[in-house]
C-alpha atoms as a PDB file:
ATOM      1  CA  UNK A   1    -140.650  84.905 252.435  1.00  0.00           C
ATOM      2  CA  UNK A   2    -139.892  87.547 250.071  1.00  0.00           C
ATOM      3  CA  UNK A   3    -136.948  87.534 247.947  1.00  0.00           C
ATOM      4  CA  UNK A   4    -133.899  89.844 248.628  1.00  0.00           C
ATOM      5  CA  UNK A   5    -133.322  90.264 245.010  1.00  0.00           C
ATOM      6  CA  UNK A   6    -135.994  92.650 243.199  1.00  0.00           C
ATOM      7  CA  UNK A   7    -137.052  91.461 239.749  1.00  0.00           C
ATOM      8  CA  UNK A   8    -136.988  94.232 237.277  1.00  0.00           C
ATOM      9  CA  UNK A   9    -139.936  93.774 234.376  1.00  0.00           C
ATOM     10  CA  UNK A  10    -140.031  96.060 231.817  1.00  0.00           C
ATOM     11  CA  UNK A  11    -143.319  98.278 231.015  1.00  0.00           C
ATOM     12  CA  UNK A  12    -145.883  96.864 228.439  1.00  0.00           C
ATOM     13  CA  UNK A  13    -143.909  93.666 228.802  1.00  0.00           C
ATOM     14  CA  UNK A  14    -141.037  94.834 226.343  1.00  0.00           C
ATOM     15  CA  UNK A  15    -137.433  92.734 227.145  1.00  0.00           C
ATOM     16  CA  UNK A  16    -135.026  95.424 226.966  1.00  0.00           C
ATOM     17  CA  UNK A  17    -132.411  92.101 227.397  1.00  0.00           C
ATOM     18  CA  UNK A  18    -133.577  91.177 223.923  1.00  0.00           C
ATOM     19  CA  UNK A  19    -133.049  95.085 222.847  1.00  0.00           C
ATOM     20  CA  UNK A  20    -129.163  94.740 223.952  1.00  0.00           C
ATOM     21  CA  UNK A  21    -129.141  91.347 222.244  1.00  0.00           C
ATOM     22  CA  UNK A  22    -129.921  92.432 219.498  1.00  0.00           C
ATOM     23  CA  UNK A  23    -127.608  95.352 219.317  1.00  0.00           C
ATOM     24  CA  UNK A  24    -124.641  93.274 219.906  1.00  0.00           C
ATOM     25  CA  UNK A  25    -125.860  91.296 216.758  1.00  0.00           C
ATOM     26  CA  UNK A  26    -125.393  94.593 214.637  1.00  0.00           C
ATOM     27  CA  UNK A  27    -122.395  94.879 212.123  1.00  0.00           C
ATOM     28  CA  UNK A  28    -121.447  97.933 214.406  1.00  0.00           C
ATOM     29  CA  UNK A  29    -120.483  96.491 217.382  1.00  0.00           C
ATOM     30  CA  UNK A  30    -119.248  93.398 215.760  1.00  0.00           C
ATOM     31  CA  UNK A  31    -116.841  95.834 214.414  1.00  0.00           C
ATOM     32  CA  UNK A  32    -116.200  97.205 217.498  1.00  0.00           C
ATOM     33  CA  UNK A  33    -115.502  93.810 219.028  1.00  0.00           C
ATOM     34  CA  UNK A  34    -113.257  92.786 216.582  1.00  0.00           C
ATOM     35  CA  UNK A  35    -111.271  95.745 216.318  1.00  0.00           C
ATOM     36  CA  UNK A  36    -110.586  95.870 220.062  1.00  0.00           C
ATOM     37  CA  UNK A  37    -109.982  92.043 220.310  1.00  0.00           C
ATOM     38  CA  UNK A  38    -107.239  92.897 217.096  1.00  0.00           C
ATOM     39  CA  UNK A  39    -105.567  95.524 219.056  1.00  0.00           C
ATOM     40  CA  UNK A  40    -105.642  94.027 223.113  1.00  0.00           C
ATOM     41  CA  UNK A  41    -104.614  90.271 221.992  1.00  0.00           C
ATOM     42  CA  UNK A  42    -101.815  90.397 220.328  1.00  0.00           C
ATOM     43  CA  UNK A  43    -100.334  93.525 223.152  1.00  0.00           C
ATOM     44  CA  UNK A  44    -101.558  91.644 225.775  1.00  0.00           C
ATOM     45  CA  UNK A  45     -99.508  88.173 224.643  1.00  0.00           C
ATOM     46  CA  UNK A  46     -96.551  90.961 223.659  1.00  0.00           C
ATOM     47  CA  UNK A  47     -96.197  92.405 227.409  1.00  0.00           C
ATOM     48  CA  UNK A  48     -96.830  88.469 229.100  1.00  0.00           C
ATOM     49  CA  UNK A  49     -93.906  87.470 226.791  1.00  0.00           C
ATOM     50  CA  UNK A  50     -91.914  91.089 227.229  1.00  0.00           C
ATOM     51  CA  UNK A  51     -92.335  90.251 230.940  1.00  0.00           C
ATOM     52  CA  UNK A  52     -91.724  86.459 231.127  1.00  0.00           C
ATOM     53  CA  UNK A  53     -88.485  86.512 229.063  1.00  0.00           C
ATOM     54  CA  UNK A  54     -86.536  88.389 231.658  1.00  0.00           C
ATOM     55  CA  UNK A  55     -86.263  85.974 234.485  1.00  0.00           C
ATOM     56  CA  UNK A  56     -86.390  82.715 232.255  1.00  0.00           C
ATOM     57  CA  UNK A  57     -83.231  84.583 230.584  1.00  0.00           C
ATOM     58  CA  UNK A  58     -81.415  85.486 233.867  1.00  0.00           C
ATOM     59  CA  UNK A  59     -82.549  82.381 235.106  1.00  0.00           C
ATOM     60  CA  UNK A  60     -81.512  79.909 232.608  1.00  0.00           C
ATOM     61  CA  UNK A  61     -78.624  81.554 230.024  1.00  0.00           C
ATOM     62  CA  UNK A  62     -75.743  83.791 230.499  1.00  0.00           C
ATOM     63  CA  UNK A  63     -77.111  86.239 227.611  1.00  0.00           C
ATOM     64  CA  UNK A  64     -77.922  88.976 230.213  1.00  0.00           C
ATOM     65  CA  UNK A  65     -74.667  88.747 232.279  1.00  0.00           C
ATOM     66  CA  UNK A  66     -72.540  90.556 229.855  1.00  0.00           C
ATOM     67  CA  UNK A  67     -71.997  94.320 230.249  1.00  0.00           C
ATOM     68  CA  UNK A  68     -73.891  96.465 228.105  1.00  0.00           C
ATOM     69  CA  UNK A  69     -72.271 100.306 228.598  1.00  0.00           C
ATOM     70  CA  UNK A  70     -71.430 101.944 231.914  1.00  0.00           C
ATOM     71  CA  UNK A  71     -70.430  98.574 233.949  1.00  0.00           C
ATOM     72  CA  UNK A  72     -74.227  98.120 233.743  1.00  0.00           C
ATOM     73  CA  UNK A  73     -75.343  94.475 232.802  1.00  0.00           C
ATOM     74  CA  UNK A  74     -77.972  93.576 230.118  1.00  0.00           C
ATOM     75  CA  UNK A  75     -80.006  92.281 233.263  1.00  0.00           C
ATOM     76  CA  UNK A  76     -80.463  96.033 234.139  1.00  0.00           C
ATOM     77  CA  UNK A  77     -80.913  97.475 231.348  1.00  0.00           C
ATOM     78  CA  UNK A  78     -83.709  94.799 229.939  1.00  0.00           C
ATOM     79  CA  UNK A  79     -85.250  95.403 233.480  1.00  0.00           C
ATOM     80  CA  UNK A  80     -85.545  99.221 233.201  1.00  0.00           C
ATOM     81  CA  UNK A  81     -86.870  98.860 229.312  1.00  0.00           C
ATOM     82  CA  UNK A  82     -89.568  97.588 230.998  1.00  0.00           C
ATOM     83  CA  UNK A  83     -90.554  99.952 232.798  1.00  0.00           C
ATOM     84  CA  UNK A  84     -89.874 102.056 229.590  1.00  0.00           C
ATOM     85  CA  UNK A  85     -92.496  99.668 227.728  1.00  0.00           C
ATOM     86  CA  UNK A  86     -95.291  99.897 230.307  1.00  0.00           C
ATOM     87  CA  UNK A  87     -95.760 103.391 230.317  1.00  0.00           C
ATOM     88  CA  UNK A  88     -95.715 103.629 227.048  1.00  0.00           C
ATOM     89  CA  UNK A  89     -98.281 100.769 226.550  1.00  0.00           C
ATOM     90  CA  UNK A  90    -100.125 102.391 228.819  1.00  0.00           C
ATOM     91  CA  UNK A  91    -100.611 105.985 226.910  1.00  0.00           C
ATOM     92  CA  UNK A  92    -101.160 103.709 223.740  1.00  0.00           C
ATOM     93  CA  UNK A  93    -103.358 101.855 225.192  1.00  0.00           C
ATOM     94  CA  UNK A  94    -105.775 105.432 227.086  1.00  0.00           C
ATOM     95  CA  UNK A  95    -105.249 106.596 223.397  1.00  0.00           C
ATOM     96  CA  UNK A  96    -107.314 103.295 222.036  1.00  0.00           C
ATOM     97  CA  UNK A  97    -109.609 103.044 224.072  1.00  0.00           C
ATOM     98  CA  UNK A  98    -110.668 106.708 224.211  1.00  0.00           C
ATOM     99  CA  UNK A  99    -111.370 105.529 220.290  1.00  0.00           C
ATOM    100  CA  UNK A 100    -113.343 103.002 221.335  1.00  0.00           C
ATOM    101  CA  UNK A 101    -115.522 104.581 223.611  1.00  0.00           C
ATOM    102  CA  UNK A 102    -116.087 106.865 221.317  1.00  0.00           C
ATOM    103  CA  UNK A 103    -116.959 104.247 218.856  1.00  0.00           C
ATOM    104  CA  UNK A 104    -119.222 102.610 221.383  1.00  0.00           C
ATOM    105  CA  UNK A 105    -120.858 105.554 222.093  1.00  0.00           C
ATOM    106  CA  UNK A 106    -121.633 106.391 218.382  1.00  0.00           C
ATOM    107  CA  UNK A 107    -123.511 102.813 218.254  1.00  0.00           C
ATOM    108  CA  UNK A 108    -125.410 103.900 221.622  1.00  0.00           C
ATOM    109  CA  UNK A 109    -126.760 107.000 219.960  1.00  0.00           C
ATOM    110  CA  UNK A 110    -127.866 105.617 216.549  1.00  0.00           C
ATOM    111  CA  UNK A 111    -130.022 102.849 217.919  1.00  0.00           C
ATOM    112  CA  UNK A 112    -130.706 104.852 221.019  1.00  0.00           C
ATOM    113  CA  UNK A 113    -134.018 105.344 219.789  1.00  0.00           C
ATOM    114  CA  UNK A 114    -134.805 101.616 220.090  1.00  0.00           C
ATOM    115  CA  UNK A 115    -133.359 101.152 223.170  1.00  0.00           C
ATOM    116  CA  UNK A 116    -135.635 103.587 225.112  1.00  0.00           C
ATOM    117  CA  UNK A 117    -138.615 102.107 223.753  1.00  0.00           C
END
């Protein structure tokens, strides 16, 4: 019986597997890696914390209870910041990226050459 799952082998039995493995091994994309890890680590941990702190604060001090202006509670007004703090991550963050795609895409074109082969 004949598998559901096609196996793909490349012409003149080149690995184009090995081609991708060995352009992740470049300086290049290393680069790219490491930049992108730099940048979405430390905001992701930022927002997790940003978005943890809220409840553990209203759940287990009295430092959001107090007004803050308007007969509006800190409670409230920590809860709308973040709102305030998401959408602006989020524009950062299509910003950066659109960087690194356009990084990436710059390391697709130099060794492009290789790749087809």
């Amino acid at each position: 019986m004949e598998s559901p799952v096609k196996t793909r082998h490349s012409p003149a039995g080149h690995d184009s597997g090995n081609k991708y493995r060995q352009l992740i091994e470049t300086e290049e994309f290393k680069e790219l890696i490491q930049k992108k890890n730099a940048f979405i680590v430390p905001v992701t941990l930022f927002f997790l914390a940003f978005y943890f702190v809220l409840p553990i604060l209203a759940a287990y001090s009295d430092v959001l209870k107090g007004e803050a202006f308007f007969h509006i509670t800190w409670a409230w007004v920590y809860a709308l910041l973040q709102f305030a703090v998401v959408w602006i991550g989020g524009f950062v963050y299509i910003k950066k990226s659109a960087k690194y795609d356009k990084m990436a895409k710059n390391i697709l074109n130099k060794y492009e050459k290789e790749l087809s082969e």
